[in-house]
N, C-alpha and C. Protein backbone atom coordinates (compact mmCIF):
# COMPACT_ATOMS: atom_id res chain seq x y z
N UNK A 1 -3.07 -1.10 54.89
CA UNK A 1 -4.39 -1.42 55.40
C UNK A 1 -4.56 -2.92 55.56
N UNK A 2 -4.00 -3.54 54.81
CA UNK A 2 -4.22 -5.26 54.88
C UNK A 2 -3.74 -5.79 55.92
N UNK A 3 -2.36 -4.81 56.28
CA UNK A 3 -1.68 -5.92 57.49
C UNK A 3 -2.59 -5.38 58.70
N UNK A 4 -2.90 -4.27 58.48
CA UNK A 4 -3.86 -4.00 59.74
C UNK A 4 -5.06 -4.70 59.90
N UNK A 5 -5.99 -4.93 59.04
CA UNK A 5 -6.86 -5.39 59.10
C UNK A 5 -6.68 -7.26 59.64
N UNK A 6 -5.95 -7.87 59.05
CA UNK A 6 -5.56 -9.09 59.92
C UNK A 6 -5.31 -8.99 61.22
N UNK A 7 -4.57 -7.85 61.68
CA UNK A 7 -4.76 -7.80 63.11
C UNK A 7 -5.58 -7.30 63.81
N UNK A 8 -6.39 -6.30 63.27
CA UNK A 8 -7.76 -5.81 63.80
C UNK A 8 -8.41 -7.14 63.63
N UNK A 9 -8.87 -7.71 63.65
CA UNK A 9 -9.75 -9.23 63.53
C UNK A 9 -9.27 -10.60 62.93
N UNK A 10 -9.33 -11.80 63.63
CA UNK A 10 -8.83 -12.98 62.97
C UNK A 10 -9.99 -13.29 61.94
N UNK A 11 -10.93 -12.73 61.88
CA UNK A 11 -11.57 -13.51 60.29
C UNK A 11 -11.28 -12.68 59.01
N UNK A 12 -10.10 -12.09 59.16
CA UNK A 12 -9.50 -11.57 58.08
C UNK A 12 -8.09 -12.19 57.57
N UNK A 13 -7.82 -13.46 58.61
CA UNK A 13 -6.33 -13.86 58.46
C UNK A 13 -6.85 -15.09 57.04
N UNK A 14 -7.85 -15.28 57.05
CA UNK A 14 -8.28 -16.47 55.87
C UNK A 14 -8.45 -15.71 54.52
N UNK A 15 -8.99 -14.28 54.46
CA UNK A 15 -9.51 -13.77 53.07
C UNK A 15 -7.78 -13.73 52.40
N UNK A 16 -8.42 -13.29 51.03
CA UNK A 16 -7.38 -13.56 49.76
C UNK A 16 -7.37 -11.65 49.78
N UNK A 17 -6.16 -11.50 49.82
CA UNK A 17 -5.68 -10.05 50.18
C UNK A 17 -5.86 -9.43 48.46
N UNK A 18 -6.38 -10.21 47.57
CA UNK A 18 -6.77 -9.11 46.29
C UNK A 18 -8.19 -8.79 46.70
N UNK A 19 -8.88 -9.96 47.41
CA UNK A 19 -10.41 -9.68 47.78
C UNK A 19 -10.08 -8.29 48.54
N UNK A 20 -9.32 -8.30 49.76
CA UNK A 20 -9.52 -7.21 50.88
C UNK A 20 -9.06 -6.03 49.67
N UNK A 21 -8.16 -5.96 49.18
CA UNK A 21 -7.82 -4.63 48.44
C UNK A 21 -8.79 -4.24 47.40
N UNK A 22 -9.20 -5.19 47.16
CA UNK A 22 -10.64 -4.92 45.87
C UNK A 22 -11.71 -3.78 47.10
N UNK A 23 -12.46 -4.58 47.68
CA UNK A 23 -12.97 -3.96 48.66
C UNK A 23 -12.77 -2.83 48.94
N UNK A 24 -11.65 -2.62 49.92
CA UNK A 24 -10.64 -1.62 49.84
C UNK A 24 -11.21 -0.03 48.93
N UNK A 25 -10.72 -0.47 47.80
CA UNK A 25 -10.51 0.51 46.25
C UNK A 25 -11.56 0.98 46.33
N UNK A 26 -12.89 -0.15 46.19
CA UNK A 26 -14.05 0.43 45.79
C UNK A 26 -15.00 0.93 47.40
N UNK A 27 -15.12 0.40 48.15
CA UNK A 27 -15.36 0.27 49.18
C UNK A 27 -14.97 1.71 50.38
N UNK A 28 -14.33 0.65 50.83
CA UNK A 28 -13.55 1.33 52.32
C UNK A 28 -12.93 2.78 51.92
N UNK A 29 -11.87 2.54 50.84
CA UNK A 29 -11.24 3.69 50.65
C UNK A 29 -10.34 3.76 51.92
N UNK A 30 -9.34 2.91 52.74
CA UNK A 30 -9.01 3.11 53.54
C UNK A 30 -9.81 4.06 55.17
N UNK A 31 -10.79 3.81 55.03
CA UNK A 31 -11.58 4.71 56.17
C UNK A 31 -11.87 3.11 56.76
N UNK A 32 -11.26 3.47 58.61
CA UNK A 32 -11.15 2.13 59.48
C UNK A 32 -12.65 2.07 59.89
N UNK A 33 -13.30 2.89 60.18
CA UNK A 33 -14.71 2.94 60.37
C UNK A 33 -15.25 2.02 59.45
N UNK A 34 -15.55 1.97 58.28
CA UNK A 34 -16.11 1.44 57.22
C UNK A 34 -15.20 0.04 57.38
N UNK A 35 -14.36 -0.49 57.24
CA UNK A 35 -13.97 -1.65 57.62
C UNK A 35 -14.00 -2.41 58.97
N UNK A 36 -14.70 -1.36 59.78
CA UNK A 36 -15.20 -1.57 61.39
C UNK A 36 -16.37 -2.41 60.73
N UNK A 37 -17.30 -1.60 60.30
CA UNK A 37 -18.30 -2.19 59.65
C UNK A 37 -18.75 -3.45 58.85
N UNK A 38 -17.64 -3.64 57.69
CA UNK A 38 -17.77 -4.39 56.95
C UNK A 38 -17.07 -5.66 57.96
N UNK A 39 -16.57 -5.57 59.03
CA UNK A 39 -15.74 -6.69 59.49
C UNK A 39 -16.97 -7.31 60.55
N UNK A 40 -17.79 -6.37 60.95
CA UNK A 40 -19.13 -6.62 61.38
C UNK A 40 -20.26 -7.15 60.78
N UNK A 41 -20.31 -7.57 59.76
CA UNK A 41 -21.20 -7.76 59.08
C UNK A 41 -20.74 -9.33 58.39
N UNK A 42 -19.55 -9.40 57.85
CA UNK A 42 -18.68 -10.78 57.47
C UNK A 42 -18.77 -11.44 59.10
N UNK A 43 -18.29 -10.96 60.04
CA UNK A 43 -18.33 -11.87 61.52
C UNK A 43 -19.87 -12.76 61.68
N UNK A 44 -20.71 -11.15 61.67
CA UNK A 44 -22.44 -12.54 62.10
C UNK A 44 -22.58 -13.31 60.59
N UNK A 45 -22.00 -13.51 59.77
CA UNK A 45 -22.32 -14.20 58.60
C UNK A 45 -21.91 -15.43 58.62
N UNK A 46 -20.52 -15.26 59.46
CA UNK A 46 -19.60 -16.80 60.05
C UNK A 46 -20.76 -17.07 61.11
N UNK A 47 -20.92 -16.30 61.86
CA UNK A 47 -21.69 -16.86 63.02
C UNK A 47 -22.91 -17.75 62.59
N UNK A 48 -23.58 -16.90 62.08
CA UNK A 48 -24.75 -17.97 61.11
C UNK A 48 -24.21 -19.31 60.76
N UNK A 49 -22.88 -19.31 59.85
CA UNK A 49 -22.59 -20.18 58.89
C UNK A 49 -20.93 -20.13 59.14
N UNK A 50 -20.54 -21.06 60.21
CA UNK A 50 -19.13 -20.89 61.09
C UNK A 50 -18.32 -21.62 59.62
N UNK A 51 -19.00 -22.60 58.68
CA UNK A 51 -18.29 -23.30 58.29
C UNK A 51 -17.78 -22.42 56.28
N UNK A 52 -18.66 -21.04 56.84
CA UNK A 52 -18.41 -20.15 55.56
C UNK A 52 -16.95 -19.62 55.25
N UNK A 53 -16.49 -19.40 53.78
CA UNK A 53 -15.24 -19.14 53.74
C UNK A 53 -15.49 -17.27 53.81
N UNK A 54 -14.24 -17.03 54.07
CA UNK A 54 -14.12 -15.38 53.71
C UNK A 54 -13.66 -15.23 52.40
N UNK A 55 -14.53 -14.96 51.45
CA UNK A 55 -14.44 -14.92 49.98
C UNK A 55 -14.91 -13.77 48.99
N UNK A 56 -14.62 -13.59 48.08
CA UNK A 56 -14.77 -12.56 47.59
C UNK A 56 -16.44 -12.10 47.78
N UNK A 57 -17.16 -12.95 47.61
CA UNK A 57 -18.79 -13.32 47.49
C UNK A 57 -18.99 -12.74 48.45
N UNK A 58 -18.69 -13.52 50.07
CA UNK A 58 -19.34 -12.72 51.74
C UNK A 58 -18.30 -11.44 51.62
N UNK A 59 -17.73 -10.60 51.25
CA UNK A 59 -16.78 -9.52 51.64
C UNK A 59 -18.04 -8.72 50.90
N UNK A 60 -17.90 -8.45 49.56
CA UNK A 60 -19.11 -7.78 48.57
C UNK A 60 -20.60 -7.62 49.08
N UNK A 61 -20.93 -9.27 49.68
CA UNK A 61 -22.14 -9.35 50.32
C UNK A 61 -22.40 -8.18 51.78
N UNK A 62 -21.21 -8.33 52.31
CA UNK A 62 -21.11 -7.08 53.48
C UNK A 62 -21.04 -6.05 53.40
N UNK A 63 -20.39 -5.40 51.77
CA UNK A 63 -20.27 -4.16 51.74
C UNK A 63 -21.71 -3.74 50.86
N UNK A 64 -22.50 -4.63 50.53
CA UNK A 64 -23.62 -4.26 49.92
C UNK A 64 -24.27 -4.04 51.17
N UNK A 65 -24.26 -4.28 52.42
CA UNK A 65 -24.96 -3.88 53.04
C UNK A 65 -24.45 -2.70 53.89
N UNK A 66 -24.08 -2.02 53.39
CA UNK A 66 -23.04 -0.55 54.21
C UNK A 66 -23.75 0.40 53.27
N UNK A 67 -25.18 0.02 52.18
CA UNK A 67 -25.68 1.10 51.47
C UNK A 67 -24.96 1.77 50.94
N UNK A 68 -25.54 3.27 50.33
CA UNK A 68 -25.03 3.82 49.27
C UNK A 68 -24.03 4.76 50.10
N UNK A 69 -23.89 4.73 51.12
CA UNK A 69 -22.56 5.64 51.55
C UNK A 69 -21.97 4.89 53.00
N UNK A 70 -20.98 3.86 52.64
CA UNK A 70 -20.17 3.57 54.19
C UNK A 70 -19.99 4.67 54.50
């Protein structure tokens, strides 16, 4: 899932691949939909704030907003 996800989107080539697998575990569960999502949500966050890192903090922050069921 990691190498995919770097190539599904370049604002995944900066995160720290224990962040994406943390995520991942608790998160995604490997479902690309739900990382459709969460990669949507980290993108307008750069957009807001181009000079933001992809960090454990904005990854969590995105999947808190995917509510109680990505």
């Amino acid at each position: 899932m990691l190498q995919t996800l770097t190539l599904f989107h370049p604002v995944w080539a900066q995160a720290d691949p224990d962040d994406l697998a943390r995520a991942d575990e608790q998160m995604a569960r490997g479902n690309f939909r739900t990382w459709a999502k969460i990669t949507s949500h980290v993108y307008a966050a750069r957009e807001r704030d181009p000079a933001r890192r992809v960090d454990r903090e904005l990854i969590e922050h995105a999947c808190a907003r995917l509510g109680p069921y990505p």
